[in-house]
C-alpha atoms as a PDB file:
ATOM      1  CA  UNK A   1     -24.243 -50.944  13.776  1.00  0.00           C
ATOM      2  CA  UNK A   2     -21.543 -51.564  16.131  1.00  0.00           C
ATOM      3  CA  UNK A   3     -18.683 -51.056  14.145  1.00  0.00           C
ATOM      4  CA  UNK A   4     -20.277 -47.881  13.222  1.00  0.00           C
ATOM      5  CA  UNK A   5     -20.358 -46.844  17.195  1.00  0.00           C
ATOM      6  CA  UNK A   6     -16.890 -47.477  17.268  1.00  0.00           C
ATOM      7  CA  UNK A   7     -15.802 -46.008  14.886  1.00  0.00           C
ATOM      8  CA  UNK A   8     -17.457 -42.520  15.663  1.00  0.00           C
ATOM      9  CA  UNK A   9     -16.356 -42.873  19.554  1.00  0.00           C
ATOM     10  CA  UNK A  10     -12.933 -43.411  17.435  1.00  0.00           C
ATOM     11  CA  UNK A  11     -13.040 -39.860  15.966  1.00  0.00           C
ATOM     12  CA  UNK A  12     -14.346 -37.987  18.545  1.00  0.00           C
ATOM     13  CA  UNK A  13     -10.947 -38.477  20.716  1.00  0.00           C
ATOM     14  CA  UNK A  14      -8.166 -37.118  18.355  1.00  0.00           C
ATOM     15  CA  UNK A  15      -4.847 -37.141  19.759  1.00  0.00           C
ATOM     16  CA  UNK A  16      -3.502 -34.014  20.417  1.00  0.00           C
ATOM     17  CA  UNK A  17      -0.135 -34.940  22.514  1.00  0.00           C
ATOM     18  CA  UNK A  18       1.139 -32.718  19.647  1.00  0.00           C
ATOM     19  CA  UNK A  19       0.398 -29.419  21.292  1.00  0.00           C
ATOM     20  CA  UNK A  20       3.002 -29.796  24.526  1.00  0.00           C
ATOM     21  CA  UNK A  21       5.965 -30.058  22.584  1.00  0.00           C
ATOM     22  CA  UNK A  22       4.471 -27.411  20.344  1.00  0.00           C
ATOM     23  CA  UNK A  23       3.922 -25.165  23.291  1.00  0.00           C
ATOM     24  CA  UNK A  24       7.918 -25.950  24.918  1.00  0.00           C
ATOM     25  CA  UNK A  25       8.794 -24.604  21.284  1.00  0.00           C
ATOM     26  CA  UNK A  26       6.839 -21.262  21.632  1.00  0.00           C
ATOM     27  CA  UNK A  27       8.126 -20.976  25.191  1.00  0.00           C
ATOM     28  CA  UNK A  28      11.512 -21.220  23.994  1.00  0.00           C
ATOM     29  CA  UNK A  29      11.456 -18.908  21.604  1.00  0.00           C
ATOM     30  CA  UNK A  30       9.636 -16.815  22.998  1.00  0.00           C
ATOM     31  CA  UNK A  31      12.891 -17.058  25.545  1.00  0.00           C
ATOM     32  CA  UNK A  32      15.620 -16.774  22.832  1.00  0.00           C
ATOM     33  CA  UNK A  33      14.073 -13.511  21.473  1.00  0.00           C
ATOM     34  CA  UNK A  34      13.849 -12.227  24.976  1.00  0.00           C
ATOM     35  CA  UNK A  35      17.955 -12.896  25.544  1.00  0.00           C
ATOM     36  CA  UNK A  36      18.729 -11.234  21.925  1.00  0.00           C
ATOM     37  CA  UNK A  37      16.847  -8.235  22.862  1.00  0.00           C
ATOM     38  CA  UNK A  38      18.994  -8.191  26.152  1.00  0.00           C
ATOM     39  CA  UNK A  39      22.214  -8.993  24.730  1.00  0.00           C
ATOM     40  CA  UNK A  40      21.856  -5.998  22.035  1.00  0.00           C
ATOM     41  CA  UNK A  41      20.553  -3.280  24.350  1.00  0.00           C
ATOM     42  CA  UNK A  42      22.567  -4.137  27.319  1.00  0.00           C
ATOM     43  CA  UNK A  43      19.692  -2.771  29.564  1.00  0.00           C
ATOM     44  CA  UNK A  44      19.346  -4.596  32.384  1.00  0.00           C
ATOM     45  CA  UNK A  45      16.559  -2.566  33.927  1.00  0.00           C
ATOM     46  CA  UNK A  46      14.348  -2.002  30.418  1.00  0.00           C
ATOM     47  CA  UNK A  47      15.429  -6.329  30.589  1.00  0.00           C
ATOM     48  CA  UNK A  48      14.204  -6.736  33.812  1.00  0.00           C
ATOM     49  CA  UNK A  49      11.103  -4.800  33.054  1.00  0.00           C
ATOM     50  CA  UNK A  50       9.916  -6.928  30.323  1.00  0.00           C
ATOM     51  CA  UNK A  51      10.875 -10.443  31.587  1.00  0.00           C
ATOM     52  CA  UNK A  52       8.616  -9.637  34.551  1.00  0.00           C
ATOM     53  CA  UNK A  53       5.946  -8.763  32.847  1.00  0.00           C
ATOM     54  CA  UNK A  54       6.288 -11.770  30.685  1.00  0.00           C
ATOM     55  CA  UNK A  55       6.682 -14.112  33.589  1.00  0.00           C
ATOM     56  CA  UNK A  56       2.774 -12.520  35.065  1.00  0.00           C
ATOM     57  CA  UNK A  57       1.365 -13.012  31.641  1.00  0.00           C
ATOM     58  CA  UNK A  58       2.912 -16.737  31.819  1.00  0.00           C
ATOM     59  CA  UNK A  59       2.206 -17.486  35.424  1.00  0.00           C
ATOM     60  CA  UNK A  60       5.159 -18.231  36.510  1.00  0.00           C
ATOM     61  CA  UNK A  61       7.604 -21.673  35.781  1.00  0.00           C
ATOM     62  CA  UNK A  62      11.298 -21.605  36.140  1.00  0.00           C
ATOM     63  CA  UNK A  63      13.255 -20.837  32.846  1.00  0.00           C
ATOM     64  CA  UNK A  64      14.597 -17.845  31.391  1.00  0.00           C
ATOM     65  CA  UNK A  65      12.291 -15.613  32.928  1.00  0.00           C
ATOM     66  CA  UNK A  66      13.149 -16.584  36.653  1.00  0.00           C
ATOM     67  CA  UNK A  67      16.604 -14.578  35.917  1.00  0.00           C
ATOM     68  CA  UNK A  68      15.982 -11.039  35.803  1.00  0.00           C
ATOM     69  CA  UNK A  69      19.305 -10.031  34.242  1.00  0.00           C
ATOM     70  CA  UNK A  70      20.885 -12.777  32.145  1.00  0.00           C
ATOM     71  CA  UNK A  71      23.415 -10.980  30.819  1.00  0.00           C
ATOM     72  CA  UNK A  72      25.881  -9.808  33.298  1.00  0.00           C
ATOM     73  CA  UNK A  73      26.228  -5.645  33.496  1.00  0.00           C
ATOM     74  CA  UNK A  74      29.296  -4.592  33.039  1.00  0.00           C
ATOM     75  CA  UNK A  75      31.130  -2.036  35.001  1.00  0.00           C
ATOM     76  CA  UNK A  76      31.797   1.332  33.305  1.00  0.00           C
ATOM     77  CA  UNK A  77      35.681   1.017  34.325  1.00  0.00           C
ATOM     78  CA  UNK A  78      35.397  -2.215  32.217  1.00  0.00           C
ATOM     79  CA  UNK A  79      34.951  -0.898  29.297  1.00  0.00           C
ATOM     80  CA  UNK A  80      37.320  -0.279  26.631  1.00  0.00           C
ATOM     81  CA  UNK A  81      37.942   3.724  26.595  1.00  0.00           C
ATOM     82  CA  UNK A  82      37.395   3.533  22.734  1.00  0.00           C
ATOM     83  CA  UNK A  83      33.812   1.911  23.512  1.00  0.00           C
ATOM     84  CA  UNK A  84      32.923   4.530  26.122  1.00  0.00           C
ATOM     85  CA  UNK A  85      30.904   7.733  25.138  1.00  0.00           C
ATOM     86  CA  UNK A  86      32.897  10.652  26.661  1.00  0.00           C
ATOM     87  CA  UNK A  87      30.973  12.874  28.768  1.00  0.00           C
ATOM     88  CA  UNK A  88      32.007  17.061  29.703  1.00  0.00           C
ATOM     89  CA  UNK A  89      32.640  15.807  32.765  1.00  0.00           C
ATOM     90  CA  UNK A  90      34.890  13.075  32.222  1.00  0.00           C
ATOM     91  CA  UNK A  91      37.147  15.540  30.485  1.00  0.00           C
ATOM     92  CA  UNK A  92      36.787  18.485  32.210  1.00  0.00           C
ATOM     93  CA  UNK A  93      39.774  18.574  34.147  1.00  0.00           C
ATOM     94  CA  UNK A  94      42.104  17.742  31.964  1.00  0.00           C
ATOM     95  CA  UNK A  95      40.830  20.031  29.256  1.00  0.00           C
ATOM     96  CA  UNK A  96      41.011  23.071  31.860  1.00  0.00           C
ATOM     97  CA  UNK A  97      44.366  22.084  32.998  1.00  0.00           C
ATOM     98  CA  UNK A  98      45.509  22.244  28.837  1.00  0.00           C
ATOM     99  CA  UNK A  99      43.603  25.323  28.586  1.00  0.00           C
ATOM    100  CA  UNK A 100      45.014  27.113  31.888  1.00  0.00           C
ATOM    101  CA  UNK A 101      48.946  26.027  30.494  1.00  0.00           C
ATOM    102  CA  UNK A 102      47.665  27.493  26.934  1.00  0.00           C
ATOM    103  CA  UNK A 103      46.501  30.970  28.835  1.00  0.00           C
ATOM    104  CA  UNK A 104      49.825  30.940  30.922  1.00  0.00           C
ATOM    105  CA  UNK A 105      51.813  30.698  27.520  1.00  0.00           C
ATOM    106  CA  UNK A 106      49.781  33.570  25.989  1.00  0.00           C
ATOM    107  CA  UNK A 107      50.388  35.434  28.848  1.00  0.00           C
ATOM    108  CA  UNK A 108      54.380  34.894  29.053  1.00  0.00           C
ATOM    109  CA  UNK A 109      54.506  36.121  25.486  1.00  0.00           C
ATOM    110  CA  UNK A 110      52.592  39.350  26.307  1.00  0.00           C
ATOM    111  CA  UNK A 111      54.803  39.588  28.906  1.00  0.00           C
ATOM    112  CA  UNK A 112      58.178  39.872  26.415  1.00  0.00           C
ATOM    113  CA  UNK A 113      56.419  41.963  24.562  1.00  0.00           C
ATOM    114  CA  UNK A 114      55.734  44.214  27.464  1.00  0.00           C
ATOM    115  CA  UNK A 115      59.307  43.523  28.725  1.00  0.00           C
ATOM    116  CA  UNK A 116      60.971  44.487  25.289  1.00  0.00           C
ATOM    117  CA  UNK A 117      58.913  47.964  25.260  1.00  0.00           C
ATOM    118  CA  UNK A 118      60.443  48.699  28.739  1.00  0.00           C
ATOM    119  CA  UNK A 119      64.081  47.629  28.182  1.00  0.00           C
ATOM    120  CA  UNK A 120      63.979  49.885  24.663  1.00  0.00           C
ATOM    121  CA  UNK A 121      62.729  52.925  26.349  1.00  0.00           C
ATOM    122  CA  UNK A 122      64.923  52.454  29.595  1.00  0.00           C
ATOM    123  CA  UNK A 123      62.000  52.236  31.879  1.00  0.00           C
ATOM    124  CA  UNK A 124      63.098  49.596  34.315  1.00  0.00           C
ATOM    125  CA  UNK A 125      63.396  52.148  37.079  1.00  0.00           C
ATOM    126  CA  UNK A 126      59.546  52.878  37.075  1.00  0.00           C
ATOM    127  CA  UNK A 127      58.027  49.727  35.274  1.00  0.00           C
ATOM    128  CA  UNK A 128      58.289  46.122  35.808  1.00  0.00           C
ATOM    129  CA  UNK A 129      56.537  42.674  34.602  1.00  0.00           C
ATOM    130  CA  UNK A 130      55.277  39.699  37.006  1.00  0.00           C
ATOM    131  CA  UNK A 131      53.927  36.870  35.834  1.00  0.00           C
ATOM    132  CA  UNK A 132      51.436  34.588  38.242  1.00  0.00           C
ATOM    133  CA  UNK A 133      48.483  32.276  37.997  1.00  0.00           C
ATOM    134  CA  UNK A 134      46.162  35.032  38.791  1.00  0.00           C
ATOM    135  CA  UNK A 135      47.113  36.801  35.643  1.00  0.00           C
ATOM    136  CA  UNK A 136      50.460  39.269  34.348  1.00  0.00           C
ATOM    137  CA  UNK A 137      50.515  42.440  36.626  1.00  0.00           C
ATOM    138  CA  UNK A 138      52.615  45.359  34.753  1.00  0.00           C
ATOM    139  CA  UNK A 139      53.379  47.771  37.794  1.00  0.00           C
ATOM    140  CA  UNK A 140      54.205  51.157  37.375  1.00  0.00           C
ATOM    141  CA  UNK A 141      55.517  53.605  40.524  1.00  0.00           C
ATOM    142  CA  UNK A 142      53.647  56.564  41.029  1.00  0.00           C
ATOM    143  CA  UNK A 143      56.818  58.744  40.323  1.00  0.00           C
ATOM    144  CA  UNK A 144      56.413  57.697  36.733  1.00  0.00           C
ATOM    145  CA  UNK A 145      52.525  59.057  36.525  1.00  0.00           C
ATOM    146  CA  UNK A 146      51.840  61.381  39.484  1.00  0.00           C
ATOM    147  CA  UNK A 147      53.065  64.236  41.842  1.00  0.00           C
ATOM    148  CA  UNK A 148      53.430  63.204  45.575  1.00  0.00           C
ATOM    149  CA  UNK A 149      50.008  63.893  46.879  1.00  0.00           C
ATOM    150  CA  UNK A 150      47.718  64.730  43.525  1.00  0.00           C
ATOM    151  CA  UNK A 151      46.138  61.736  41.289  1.00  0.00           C
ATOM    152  CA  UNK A 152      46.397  63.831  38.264  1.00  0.00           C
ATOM    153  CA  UNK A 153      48.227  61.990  35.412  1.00  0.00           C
ATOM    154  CA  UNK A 154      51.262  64.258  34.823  1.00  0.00           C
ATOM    155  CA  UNK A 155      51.774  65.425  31.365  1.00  0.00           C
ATOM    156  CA  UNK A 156      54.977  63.802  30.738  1.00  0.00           C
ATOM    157  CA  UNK A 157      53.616  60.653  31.418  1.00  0.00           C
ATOM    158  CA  UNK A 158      50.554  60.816  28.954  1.00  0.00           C
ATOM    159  CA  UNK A 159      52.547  59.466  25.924  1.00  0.00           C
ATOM    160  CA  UNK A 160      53.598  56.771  28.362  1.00  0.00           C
ATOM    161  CA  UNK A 161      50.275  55.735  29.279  1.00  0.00           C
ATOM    162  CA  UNK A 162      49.249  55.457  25.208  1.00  0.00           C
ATOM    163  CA  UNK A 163      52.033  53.234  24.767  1.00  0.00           C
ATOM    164  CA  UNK A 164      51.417  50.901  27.536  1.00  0.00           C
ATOM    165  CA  UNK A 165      48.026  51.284  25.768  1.00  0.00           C
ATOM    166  CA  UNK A 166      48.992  49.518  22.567  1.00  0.00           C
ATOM    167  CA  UNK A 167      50.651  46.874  24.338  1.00  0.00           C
ATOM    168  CA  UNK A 168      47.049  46.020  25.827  1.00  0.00           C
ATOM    169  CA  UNK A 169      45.515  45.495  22.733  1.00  0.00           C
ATOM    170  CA  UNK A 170      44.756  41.827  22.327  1.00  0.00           C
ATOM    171  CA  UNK A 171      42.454  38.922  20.072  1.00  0.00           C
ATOM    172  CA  UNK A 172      40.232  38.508  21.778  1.00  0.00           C
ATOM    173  CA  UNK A 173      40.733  41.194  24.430  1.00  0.00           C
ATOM    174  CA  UNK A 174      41.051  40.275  28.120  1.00  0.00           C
ATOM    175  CA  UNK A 175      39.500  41.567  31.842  1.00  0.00           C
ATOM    176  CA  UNK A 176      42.271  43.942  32.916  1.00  0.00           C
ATOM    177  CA  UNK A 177      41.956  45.651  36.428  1.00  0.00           C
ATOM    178  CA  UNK A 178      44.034  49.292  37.216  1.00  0.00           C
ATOM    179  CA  UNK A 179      44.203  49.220  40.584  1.00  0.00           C
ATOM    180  CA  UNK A 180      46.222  52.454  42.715  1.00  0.00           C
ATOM    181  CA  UNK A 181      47.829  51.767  45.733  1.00  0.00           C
ATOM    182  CA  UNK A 182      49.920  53.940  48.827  1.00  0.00           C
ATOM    183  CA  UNK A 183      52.049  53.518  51.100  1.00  0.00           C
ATOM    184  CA  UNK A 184      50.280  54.518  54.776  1.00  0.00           C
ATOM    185  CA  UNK A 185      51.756  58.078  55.219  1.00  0.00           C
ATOM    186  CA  UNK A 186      48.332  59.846  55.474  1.00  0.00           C
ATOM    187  CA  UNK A 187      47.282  61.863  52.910  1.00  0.00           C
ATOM    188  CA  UNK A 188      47.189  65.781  54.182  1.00  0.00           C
ATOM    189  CA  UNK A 189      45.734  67.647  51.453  1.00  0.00           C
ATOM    190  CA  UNK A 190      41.834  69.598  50.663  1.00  0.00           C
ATOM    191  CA  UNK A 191      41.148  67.303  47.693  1.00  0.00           C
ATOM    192  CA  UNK A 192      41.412  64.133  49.475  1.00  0.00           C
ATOM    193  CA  UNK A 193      40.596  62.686  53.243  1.00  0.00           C
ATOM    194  CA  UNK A 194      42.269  58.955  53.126  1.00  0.00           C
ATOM    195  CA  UNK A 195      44.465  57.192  51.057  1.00  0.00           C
ATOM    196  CA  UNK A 196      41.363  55.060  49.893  1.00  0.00           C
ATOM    197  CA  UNK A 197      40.422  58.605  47.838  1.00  0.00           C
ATOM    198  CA  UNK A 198      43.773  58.974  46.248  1.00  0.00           C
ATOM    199  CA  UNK A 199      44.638  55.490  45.278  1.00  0.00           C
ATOM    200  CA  UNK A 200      41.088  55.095  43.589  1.00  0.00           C
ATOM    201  CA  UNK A 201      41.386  58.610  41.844  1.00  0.00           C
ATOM    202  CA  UNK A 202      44.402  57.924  40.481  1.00  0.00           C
ATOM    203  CA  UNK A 203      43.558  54.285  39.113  1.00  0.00           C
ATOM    204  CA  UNK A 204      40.707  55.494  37.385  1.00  0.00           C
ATOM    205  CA  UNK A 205      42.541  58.613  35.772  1.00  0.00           C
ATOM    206  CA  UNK A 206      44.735  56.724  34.709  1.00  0.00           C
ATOM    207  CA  UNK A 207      42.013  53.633  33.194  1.00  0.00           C
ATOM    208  CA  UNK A 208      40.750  57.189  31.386  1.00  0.00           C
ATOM    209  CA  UNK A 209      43.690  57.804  29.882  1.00  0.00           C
ATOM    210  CA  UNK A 210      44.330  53.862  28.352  1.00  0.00           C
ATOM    211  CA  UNK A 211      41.027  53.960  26.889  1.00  0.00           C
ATOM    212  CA  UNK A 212      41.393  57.118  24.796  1.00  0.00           C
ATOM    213  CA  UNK A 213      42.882  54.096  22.646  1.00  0.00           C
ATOM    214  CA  UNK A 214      39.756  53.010  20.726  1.00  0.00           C
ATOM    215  CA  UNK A 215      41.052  49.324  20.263  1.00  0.00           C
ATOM    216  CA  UNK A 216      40.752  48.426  23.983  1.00  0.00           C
ATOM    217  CA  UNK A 217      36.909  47.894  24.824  1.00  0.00           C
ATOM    218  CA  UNK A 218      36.212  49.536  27.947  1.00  0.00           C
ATOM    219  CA  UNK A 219      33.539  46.818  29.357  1.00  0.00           C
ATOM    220  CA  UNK A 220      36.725  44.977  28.971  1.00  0.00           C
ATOM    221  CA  UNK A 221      37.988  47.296  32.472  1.00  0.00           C
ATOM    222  CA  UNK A 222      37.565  47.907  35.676  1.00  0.00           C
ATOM    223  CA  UNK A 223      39.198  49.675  38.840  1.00  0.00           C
ATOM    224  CA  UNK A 224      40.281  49.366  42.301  1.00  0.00           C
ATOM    225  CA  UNK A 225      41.714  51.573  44.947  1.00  0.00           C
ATOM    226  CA  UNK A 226      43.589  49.753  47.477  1.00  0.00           C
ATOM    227  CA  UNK A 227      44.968  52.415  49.799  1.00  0.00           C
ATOM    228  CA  UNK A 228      47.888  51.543  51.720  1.00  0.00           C
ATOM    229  CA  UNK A 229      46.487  47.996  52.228  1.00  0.00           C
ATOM    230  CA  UNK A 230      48.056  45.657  50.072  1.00  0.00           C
ATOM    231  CA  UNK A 231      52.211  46.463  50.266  1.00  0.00           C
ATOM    232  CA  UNK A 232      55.027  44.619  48.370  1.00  0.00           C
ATOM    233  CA  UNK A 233      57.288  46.508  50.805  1.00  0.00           C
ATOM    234  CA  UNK A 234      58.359  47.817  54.281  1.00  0.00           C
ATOM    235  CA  UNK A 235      56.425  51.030  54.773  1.00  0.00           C
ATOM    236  CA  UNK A 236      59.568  51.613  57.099  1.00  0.00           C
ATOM    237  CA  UNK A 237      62.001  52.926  55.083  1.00  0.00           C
ATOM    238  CA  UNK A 238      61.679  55.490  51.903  1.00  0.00           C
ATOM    239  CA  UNK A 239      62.746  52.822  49.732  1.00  0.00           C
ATOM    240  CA  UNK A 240      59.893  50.626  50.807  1.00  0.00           C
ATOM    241  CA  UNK A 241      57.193  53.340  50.758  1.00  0.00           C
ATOM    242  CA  UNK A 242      58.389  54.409  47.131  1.00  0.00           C
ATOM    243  CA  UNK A 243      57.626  50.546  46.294  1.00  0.00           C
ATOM    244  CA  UNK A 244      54.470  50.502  47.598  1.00  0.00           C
ATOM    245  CA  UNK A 245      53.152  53.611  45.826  1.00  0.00           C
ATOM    246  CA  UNK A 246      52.329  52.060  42.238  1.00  0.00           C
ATOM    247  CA  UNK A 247      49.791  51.526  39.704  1.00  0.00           C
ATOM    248  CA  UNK A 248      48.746  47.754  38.281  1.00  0.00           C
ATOM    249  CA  UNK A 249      47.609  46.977  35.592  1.00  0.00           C
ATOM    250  CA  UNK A 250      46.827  43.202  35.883  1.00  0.00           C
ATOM    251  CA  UNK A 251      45.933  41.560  32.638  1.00  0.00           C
ATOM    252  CA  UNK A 252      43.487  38.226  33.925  1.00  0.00           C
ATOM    253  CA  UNK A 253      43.348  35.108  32.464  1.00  0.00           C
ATOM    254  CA  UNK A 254      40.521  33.675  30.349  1.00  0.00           C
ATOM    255  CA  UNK A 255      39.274  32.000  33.075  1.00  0.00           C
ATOM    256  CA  UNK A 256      38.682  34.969  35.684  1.00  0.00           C
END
């Protein structure tokens, strides 16, 4: 009867020293799985996120999960430009700077175009190319398109304006702006009261006239009238008056 006692007392305390090193095991690998996920996200906040919550659910103990990042982040200058993911704006300068020299070039080469028209028909005496960052400005003195005093288009110079016409024709087609300008003798006529009137009148007969060509696309234009306001010259001498009375036609960049 008494070995029988002992025996059940015997059974009824199994040994179960198994189940610590059994739950250091879990813990651990529990861990590992944590520092792979880390490693091949490289996220240390989403990281951070989950070792926290992990660490609540485990009630604390220092391991692993006391380190809320163990994988160091890495700067962005760090990394290898190959490895980087290249955003608009990383590029954005540079790709406008190549793009601006690419518009310039066009430009130039409209330009010697332009300037081979004017040296065949002898027109350096009334038209002239310039070439700036704003866009290529063809200038053309009023003595070449108008009367002194009147902003109608005189009929010798129709043909001229078709041809400049054709040499505004592009792919794909570009802003231009006519703008009229005079020196700052007042005007002292019926039709007109400033020099405002006559320099807009005459930029816009003139626009009228370019468009007749069916291959320039007239939302494409626009107009200005400039008065005397905006000289290249001394409004001092004749010379310097004659300079300032002009047309422009500026042809703008892609940009503008």
């Amino acid at each position: 009867m008494l070995k029988t006692r002992n025996k059940n007392k015997k059974e009824e305390h199994i040994d179960e020293s198994w189940l610590i090193p059994y739950a250091d095991m879990l813990t651990l690998l529990l861990a590992l799985f944590i520092v792979l996920f880390a490693v091949s996200t490289v996220d240390a906040q989403k990281f951070e996120d989950m070792a926290n919550s992990f660490k609540s659910a485990l009630n604390g103990g220092t391991g692993a999960m006391d380190y809320t990042s163990p994988v160091s982040v890495v700067e962005k200058s760090s990394i290898p430009t190959a490895e980087r993911s290249i955003t608009p704006e990383d590029d954005r300068p540079e790709q406008a700077t190549q793009k601006a020299s690419l518009d310039q070039l066009q430009l130039a080469a409209i330009k010697k175009k332009i300037d081979a028209y004017i040296e065949d028909k002898n027109l350096s005496k009334s038209l002239r190319t310039t070439l700036t960052e704003s866009g290529l400005i063809i200038t053309i003195l009023d003595n070449a398109l108008f009367d002194s005093g009147s902003a109608h288009v005189k009929e010798e110079a129709v043909g001229l304006a078709g041809e400049i016409s054709q040499l505004l024709v592009t792919d794909p087609p570009r802003n231009i702006i006519i703008a009229g300008h005079t020196d700052n003798i007042p005007i002292q006529n019926s039709e007109f009261q400033s020099n405002w009137e006559l320099s807009a009148h005459r930029s816009i007969n003139f626009m009228n006239l370019l468009l007749q060509n069916e291959k320039l696309d007239p939302k494409k234009f626009s107009q200005a009238g400039y008065g005397e306001h905006h000289p290249v010259a001394p409004n001092d001498t004749s010379e310097g008056r004659a300079k300032n009375r002009r047309v422009e036609v500026k042809i703008l960049p892609f940009n503008q």
